[in-house]
N, C-alpha and C. Protein backbone atom coordinates (compact mmCIF):
# COMPACT_ATOMS: atom_id res chain seq x y z
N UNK A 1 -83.24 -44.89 -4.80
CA UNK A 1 -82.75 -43.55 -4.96
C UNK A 1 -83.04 -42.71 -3.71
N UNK A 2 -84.19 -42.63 -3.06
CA UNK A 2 -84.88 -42.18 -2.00
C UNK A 2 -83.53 -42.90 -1.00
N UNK A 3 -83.30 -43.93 -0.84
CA UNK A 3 -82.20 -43.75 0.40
C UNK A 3 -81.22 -43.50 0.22
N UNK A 4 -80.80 -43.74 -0.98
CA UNK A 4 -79.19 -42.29 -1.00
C UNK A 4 -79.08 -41.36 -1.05
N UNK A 5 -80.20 -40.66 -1.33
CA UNK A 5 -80.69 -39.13 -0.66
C UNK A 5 -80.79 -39.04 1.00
N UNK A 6 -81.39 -40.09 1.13
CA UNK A 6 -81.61 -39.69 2.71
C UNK A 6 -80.29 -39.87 3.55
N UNK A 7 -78.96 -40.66 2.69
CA UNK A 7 -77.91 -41.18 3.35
C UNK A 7 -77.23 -40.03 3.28
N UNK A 8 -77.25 -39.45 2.08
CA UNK A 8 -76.11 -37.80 1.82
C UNK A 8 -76.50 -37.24 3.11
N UNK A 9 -78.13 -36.67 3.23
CA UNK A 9 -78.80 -35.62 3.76
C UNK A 9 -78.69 -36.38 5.19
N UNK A 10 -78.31 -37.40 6.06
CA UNK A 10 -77.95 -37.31 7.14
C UNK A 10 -75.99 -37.71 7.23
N UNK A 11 -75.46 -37.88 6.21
CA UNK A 11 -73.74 -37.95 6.47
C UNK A 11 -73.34 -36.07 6.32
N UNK A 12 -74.61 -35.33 5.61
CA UNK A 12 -74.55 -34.13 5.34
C UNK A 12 -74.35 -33.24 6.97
N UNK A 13 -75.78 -33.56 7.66
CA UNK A 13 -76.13 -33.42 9.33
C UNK A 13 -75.28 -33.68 9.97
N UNK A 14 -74.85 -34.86 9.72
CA UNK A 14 -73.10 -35.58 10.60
C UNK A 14 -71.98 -34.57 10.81
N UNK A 15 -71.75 -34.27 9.73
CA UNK A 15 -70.63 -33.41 9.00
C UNK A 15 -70.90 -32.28 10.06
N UNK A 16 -72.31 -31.70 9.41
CA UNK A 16 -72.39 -30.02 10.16
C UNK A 16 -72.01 -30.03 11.58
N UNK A 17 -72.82 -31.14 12.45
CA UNK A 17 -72.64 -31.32 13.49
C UNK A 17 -70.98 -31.21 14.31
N UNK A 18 -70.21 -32.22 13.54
CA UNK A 18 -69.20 -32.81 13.99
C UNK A 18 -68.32 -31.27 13.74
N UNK A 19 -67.87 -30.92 12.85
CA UNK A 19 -68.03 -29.46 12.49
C UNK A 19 -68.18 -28.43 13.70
N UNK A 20 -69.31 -28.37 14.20
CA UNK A 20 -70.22 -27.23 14.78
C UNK A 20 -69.65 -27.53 15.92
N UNK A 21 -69.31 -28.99 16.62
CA UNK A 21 -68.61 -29.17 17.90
C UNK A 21 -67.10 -28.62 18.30
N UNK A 22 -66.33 -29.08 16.87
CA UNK A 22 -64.97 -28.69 17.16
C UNK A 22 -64.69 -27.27 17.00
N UNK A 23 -65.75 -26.02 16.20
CA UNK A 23 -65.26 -24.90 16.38
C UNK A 23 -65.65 -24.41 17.98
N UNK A 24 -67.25 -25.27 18.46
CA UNK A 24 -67.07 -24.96 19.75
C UNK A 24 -66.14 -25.30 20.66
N UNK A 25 -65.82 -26.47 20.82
CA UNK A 25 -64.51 -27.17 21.68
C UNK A 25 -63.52 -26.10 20.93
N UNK A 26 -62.90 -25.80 19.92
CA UNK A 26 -62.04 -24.91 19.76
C UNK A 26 -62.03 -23.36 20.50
N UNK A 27 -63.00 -22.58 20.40
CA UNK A 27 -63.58 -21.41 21.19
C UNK A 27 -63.20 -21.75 22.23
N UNK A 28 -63.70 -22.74 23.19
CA UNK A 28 -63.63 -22.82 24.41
C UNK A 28 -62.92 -22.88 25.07
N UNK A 29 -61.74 -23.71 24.50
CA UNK A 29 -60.47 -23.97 24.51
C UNK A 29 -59.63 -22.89 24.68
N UNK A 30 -59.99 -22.10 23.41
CA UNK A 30 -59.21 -21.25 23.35
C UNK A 30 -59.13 -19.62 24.37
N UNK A 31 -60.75 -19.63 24.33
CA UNK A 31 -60.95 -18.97 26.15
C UNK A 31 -60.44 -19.04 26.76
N UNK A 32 -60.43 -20.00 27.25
CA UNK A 32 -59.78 -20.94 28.51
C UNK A 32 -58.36 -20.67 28.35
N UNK A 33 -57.25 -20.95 27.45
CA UNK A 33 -55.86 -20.10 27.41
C UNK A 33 -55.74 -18.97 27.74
N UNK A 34 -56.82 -18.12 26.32
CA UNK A 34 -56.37 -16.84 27.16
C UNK A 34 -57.05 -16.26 28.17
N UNK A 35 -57.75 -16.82 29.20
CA UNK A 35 -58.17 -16.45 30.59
C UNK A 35 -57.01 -16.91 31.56
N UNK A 36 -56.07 -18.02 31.52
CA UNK A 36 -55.20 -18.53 31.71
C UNK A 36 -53.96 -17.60 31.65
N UNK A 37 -54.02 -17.07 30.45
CA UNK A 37 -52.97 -16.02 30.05
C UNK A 37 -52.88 -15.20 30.96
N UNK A 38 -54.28 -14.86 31.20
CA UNK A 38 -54.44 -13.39 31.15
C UNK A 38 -54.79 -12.30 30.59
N UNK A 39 -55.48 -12.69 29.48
CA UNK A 39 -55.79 -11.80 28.76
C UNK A 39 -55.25 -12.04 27.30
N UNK A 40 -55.54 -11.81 26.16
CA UNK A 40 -54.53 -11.07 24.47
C UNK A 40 -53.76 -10.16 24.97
N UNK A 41 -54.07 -9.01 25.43
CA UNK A 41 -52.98 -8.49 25.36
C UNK A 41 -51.57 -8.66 26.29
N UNK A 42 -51.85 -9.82 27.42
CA UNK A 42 -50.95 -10.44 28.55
C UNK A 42 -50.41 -11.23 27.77
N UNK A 43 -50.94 -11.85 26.81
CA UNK A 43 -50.16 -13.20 25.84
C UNK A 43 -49.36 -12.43 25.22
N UNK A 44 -49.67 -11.85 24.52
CA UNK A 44 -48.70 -11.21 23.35
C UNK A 44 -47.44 -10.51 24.12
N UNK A 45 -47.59 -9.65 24.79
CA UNK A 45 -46.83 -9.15 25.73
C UNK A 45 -45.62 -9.89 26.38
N UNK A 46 -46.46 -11.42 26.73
CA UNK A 46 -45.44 -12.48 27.27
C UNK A 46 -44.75 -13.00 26.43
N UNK A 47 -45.59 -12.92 24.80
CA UNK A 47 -44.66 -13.84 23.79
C UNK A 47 -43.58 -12.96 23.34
N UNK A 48 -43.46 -11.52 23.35
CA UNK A 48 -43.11 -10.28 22.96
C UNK A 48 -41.68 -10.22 23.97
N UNK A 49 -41.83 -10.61 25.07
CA UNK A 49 -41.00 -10.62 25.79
C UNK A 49 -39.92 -11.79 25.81
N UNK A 50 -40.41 -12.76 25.60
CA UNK A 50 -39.89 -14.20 25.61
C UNK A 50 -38.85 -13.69 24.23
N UNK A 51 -39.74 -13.52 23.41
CA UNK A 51 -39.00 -13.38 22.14
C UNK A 51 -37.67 -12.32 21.90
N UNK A 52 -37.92 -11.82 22.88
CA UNK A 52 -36.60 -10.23 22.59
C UNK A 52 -35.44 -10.65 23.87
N UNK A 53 -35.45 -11.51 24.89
CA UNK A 53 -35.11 -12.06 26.08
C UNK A 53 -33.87 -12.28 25.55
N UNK A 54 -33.02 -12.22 26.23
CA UNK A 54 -31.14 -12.69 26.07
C UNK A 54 -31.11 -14.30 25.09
N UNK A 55 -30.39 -14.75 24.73
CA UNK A 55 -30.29 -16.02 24.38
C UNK A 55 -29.66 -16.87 25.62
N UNK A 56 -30.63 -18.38 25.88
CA UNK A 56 -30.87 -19.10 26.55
C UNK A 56 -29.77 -20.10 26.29
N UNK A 57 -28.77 -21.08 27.53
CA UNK A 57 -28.19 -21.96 26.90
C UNK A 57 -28.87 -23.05 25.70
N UNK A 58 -28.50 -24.05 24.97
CA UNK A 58 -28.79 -24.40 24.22
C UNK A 58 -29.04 -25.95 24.86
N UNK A 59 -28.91 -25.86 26.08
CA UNK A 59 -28.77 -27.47 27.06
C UNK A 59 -30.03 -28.27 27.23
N UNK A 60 -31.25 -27.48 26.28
CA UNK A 60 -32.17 -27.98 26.58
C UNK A 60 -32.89 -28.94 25.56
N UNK A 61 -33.69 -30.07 25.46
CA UNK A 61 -34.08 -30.86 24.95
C UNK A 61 -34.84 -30.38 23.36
N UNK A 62 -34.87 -31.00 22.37
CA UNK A 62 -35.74 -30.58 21.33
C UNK A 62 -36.73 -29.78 21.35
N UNK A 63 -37.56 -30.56 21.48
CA UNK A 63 -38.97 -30.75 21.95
C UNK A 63 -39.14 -29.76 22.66
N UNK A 64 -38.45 -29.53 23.63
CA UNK A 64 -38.99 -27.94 24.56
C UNK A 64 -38.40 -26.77 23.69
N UNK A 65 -36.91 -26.99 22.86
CA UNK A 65 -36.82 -25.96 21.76
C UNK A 65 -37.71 -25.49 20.76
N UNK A 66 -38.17 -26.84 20.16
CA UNK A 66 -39.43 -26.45 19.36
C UNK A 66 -40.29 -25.19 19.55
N UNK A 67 -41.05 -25.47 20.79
CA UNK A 67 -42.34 -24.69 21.35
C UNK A 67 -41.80 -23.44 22.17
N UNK A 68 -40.75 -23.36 21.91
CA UNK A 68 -40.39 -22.14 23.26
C UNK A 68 -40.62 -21.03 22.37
N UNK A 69 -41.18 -20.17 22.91
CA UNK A 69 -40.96 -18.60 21.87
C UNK A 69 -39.87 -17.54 22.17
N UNK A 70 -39.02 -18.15 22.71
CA UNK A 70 -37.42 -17.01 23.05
C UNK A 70 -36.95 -16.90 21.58
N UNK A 71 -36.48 -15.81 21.33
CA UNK A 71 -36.08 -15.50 20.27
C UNK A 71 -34.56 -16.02 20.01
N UNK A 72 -34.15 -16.48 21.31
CA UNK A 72 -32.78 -16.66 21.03
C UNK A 72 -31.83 -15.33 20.75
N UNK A 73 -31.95 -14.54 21.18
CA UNK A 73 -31.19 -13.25 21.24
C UNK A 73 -31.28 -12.25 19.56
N UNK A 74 -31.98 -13.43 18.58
CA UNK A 74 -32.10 -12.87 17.63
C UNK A 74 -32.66 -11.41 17.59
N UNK A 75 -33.60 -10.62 18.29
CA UNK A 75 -33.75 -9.28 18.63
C UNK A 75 -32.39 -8.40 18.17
N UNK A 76 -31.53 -8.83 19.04
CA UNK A 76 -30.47 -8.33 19.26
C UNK A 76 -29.18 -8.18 18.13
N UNK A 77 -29.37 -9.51 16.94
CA UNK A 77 -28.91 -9.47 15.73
C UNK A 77 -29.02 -8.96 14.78
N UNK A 78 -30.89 -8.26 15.16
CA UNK A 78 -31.74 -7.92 14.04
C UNK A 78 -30.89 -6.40 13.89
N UNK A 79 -31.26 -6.06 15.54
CA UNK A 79 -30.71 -4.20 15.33
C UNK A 79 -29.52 -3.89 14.79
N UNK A 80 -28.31 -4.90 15.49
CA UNK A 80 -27.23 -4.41 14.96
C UNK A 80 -27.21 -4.57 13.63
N UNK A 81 -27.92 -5.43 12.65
CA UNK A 81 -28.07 -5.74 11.11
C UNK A 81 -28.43 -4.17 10.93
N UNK A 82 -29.87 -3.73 11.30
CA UNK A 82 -30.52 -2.43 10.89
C UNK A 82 -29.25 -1.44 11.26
N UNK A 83 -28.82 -1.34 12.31
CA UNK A 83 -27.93 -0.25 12.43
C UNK A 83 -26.86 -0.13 11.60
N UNK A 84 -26.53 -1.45 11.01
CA UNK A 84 -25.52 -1.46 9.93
C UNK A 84 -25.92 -0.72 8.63
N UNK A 85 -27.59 -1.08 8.24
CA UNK A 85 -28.18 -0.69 7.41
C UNK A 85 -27.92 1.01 7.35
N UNK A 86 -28.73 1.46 8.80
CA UNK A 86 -29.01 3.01 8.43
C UNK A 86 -27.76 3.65 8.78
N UNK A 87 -26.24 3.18 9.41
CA UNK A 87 -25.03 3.47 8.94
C UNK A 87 -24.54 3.88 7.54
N UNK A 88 -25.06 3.04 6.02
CA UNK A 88 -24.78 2.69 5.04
C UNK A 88 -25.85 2.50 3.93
N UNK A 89 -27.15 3.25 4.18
CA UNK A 89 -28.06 3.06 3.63
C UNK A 89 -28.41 2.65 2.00
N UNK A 90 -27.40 3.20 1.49
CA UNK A 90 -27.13 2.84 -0.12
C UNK A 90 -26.75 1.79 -0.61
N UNK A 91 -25.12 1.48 0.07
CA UNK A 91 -24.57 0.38 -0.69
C UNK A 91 -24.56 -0.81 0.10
N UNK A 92 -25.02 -0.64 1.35
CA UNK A 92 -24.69 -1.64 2.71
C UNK A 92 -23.10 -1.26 3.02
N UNK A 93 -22.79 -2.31 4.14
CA UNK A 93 -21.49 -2.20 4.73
C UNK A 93 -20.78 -2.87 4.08
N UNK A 94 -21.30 -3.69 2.76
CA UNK A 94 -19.99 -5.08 2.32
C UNK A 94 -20.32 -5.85 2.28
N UNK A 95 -20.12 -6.82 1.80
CA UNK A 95 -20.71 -7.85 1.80
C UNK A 95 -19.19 -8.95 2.92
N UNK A 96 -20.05 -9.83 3.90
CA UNK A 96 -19.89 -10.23 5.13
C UNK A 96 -19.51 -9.45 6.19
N UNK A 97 -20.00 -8.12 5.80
CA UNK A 97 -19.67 -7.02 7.10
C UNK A 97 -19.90 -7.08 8.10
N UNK A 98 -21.72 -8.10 8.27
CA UNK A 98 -22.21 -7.78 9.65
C UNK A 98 -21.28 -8.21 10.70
N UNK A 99 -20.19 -8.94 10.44
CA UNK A 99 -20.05 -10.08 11.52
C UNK A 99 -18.80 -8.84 12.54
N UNK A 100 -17.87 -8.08 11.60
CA UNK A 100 -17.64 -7.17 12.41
C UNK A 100 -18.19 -5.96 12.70
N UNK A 101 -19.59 -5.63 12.69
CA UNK A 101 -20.09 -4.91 13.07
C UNK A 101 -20.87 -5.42 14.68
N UNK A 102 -21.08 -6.83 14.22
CA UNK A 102 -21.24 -7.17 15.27
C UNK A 102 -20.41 -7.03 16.52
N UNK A 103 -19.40 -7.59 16.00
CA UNK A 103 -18.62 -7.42 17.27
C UNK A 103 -18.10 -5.93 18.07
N UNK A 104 -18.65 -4.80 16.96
CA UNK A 104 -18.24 -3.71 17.21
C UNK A 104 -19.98 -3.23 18.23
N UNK A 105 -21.02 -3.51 17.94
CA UNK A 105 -21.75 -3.21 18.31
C UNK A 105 -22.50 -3.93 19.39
N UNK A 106 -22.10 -5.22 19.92
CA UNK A 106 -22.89 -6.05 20.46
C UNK A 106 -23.39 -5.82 21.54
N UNK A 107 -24.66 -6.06 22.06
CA UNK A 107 -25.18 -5.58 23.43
C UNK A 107 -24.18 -7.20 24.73
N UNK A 108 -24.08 -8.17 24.10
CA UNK A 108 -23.60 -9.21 25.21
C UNK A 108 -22.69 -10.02 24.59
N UNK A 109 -21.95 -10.87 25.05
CA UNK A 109 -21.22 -11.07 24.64
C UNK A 109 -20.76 -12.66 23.49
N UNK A 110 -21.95 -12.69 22.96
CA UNK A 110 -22.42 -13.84 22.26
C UNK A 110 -21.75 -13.51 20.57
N UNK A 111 -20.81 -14.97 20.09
CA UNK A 111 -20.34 -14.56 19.03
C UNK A 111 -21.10 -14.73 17.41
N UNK A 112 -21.27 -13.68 16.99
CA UNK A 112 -22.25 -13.85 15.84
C UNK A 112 -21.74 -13.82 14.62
N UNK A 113 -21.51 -14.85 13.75
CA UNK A 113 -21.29 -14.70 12.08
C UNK A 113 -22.20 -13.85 11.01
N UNK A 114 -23.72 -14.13 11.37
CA UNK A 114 -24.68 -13.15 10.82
C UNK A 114 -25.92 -13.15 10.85
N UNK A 115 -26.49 -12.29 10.96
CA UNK A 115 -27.68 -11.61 11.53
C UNK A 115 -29.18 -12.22 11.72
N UNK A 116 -29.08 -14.18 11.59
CA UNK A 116 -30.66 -15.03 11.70
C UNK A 116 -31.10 -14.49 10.97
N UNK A 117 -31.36 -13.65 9.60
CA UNK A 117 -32.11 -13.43 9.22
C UNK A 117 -32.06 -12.71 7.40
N UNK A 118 -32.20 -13.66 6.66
CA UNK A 118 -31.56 -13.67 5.36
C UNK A 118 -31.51 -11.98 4.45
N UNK A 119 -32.68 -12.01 4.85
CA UNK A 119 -32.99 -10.68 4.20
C UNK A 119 -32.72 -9.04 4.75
N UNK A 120 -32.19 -9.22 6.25
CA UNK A 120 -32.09 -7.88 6.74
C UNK A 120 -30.57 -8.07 6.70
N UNK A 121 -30.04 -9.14 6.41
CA UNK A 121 -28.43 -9.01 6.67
C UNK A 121 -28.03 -8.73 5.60
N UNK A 122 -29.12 -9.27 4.00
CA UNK A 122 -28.68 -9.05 2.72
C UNK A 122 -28.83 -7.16 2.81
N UNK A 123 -29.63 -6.86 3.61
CA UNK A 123 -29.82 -5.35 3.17
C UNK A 123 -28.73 -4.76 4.68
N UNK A 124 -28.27 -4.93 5.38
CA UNK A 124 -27.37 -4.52 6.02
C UNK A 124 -25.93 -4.59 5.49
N UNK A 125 -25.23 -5.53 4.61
CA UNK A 125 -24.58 -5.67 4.15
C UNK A 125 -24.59 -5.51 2.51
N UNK A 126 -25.35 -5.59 1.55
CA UNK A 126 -25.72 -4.69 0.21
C UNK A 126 -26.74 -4.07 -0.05
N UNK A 127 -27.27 -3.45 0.80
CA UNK A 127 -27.71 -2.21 0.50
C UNK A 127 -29.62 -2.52 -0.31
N UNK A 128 -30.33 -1.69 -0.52
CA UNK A 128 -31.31 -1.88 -1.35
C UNK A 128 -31.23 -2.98 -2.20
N UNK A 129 -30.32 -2.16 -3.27
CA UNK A 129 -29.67 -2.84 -4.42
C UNK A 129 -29.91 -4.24 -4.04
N UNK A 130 -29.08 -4.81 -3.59
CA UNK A 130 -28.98 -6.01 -2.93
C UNK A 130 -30.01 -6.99 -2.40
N UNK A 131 -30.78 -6.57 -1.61
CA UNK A 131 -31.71 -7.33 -1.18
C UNK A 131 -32.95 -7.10 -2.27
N UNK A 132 -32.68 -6.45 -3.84
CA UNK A 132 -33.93 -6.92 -4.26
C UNK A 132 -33.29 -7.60 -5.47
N UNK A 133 -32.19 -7.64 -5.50
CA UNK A 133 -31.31 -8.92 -6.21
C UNK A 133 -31.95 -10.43 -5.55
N UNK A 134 -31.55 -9.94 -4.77
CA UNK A 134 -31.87 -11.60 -3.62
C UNK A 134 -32.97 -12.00 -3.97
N UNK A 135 -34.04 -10.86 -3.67
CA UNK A 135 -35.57 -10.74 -4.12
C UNK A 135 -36.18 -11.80 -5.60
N UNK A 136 -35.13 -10.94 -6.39
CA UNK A 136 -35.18 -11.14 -8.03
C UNK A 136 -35.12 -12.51 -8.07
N UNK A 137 -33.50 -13.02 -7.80
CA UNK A 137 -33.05 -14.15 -7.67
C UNK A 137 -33.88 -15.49 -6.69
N UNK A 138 -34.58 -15.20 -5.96
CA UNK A 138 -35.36 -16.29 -5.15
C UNK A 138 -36.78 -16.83 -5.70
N UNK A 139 -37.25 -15.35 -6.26
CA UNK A 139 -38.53 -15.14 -6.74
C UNK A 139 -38.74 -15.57 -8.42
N UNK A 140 -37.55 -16.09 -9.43
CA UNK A 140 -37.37 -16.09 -10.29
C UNK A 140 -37.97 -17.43 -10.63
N UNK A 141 -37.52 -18.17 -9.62
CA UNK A 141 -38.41 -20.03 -9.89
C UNK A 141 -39.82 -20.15 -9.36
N UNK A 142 -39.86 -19.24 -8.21
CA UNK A 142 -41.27 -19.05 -8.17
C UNK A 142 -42.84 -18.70 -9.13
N UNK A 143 -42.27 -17.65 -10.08
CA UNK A 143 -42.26 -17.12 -10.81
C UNK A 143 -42.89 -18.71 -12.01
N UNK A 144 -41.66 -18.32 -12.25
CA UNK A 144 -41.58 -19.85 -13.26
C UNK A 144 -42.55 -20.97 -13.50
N UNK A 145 -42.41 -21.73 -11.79
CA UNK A 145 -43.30 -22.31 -11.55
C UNK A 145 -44.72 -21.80 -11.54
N UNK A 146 -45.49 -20.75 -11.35
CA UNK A 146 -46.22 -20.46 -11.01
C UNK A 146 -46.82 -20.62 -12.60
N UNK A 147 -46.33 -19.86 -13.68
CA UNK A 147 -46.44 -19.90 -14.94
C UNK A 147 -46.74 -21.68 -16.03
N UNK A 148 -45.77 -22.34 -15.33
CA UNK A 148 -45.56 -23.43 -15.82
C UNK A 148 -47.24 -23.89 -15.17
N UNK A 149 -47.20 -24.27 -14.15
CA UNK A 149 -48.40 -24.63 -13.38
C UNK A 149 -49.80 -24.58 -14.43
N UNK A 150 -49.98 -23.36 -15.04
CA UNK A 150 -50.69 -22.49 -15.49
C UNK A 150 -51.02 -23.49 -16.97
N UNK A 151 -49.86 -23.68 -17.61
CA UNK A 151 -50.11 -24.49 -18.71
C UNK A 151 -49.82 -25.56 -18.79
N UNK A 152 -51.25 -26.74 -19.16
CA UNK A 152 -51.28 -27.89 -19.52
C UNK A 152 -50.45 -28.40 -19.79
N UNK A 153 -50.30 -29.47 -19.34
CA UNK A 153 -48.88 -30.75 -20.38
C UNK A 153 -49.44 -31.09 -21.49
């Protein structure tokens, strides 16, 4: 009994240890980026920028799509969505409106069907109302599930 106590109480030590290294190697690491950066507030700034940046051809490999933080011009989808919004604040513009609003509003000349973004286009195009339909409707199996979960088979 005495050595499976003593086996916990050093796989226990192991643990802490192994543990205690990777939040340091993590810290350090992570220093080290943002000294690299330049700073938090140079990172954010850069990711802030990357992200609101024109949309980039699309010629580029997965893998560098993955990790890139350009927004893909989405910035630029978002506003004209909102501007559709505070155009029409009640009922929205219609439902599939954004796409000629887009074209009525666009900062470049990139052709857009609708706005990357489920929920500001549901409320640019129906209104409140609308996007807490969507709300209702998404959240309804969630819901469900969450309940079901709850009670035993």
């Amino acid at each position: 009994m005495h050595k499976v106590a003593g086996r916990v109480a050093l796989d226990r030590r192991v643990g802490l240890a192994a543990a205690t290294l990777l939040v340091v190697l993590g810290g350090v690491g992570g220093g080290l980026a943002l000294a690299r950066a330049g700073g938090p507030a140079k990172l954010v700034g850069n990711a802030y920028d990357a992200f609101v940046s024109p949309e980039r051809p699309t010629g580029q490999d997965l893998n560098s799509r993955l990790v890139n933080l350009s927004g893909s011009g989405r910035a630029d989808y978002w506003r004209v969505a909102w501007r559709e919004f505070t155009e029409n604040p009640v009922l929205g513009g219609g439902a599939g409106s954004y796409e000629r609003y887009w074209l009525r509003d666009r900062p470049n000349a990139f052709f857009a069907r609708n706005a990357h973004n489920l929920y500001l286009e549901v409320l640019a195009e129906l209104g409140p109302i609308g996007l807490l339909l969507l709300c209702v409707a998404l959240g309804t199996p969630l819901v469900a599930a969450v309940r079901l979960r709850r009670r035993p088979l």
